[in-house]
C-alpha atoms as a PDB file:
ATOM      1  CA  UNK A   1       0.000   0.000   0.000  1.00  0.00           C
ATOM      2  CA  UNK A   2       3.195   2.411   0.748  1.00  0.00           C
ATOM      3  CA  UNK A   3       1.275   4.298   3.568  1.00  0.00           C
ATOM      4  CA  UNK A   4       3.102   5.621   6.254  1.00  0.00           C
ATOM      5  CA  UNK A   5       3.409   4.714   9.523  1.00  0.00           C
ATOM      6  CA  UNK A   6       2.145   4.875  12.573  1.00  0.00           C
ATOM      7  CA  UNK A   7      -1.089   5.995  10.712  1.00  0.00           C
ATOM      8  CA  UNK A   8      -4.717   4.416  12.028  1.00  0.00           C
ATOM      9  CA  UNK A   9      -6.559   4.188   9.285  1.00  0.00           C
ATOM     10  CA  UNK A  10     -10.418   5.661   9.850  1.00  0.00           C
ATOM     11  CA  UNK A  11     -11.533   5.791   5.575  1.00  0.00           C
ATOM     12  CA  UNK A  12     -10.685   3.517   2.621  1.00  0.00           C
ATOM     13  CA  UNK A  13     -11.596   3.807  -0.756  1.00  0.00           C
ATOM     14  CA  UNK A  14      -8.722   2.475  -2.539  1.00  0.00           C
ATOM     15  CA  UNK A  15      -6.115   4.238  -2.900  1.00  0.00           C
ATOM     16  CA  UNK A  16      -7.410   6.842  -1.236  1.00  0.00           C
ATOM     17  CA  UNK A  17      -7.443   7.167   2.993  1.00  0.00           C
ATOM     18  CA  UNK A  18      -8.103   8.968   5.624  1.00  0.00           C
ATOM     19  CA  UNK A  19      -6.389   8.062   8.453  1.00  0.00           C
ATOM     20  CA  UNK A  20      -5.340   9.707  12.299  1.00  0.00           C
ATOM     21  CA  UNK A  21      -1.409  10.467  11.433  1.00  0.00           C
ATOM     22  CA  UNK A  22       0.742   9.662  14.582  1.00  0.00           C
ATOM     23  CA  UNK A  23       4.038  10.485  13.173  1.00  0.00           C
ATOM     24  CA  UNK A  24       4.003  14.163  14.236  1.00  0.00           C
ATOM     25  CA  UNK A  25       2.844  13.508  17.958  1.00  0.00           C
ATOM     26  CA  UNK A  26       4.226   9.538  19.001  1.00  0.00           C
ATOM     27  CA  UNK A  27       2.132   7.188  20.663  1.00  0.00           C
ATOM     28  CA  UNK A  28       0.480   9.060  23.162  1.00  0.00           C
ATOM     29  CA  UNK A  29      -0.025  12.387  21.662  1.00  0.00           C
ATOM     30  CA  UNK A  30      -3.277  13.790  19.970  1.00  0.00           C
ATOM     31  CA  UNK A  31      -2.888  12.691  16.086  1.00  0.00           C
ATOM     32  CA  UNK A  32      -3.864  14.748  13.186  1.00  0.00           C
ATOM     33  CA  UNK A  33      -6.125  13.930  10.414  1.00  0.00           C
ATOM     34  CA  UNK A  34      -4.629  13.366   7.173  1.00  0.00           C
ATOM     35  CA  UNK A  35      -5.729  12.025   3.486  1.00  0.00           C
ATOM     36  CA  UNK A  36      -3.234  10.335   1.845  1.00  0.00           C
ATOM     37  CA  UNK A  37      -3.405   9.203  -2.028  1.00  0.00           C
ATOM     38  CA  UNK A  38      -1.474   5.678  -2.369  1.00  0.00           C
ATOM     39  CA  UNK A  39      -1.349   6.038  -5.809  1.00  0.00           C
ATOM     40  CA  UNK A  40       0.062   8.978  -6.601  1.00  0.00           C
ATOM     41  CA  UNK A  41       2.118   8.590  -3.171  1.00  0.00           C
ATOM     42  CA  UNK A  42       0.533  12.219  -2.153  1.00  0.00           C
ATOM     43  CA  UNK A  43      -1.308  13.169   1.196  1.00  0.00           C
ATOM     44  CA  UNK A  44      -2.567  16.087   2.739  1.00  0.00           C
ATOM     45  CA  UNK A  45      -3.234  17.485   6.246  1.00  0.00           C
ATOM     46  CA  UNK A  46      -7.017  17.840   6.654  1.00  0.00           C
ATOM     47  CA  UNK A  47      -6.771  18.441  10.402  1.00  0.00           C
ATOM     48  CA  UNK A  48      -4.517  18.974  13.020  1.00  0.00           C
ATOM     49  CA  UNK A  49      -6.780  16.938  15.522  1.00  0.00           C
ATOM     50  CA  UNK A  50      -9.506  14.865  15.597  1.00  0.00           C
ATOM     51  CA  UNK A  51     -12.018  16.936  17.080  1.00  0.00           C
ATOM     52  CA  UNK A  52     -11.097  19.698  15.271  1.00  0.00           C
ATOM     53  CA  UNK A  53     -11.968  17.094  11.925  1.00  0.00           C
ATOM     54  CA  UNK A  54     -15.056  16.508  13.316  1.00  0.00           C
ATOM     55  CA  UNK A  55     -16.500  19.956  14.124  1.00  0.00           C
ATOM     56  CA  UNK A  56     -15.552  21.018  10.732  1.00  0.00           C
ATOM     57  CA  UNK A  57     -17.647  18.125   8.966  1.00  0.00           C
ATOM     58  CA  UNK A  58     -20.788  19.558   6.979  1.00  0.00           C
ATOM     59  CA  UNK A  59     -24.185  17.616   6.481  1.00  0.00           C
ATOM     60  CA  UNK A  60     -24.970  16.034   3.173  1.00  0.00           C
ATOM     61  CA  UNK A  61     -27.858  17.614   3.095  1.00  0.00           C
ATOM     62  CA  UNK A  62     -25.640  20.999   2.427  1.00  0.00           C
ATOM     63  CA  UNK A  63     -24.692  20.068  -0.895  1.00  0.00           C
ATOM     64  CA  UNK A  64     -28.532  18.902  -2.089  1.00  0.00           C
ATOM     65  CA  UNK A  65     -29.458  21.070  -4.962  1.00  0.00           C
ATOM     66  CA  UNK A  66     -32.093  23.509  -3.912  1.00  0.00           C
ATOM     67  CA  UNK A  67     -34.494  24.376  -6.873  1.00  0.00           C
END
């Protein structure tokens, strides 16, 4: 897969991922959130902590066309 580690995967939709990224904090820090691209051996930062992630999250309903 060539992802790094220690990354906990939390999304998969091969070869995309989104997964809490441990390499910046160790073991017992607070992780960011990061997508990575296997493919294209790319990722980017999508949150510097989980809850952070999570509060920024937006309903589906958000992006329903509205006549």
């Amino acid at each position: 897969m060539g992802l790094p580690s220690p990354v906990l995967l939390v999304s998969t939709a091969s070869p995309c991922f989104v997964g809490l990224d441990y390499r910046g904090c160790g073991r017992r820090g607070e992780p960011g959130v990061t997508w990575f691209d296997a493919e294209f051996r790319t990722e980017l930062p999508l949150a510097p902590d989980f809850r952070t992630f999570v509060e920024g999250l937006t309903p589906s309903a958000a992006f329903e066309d509205t006549p």
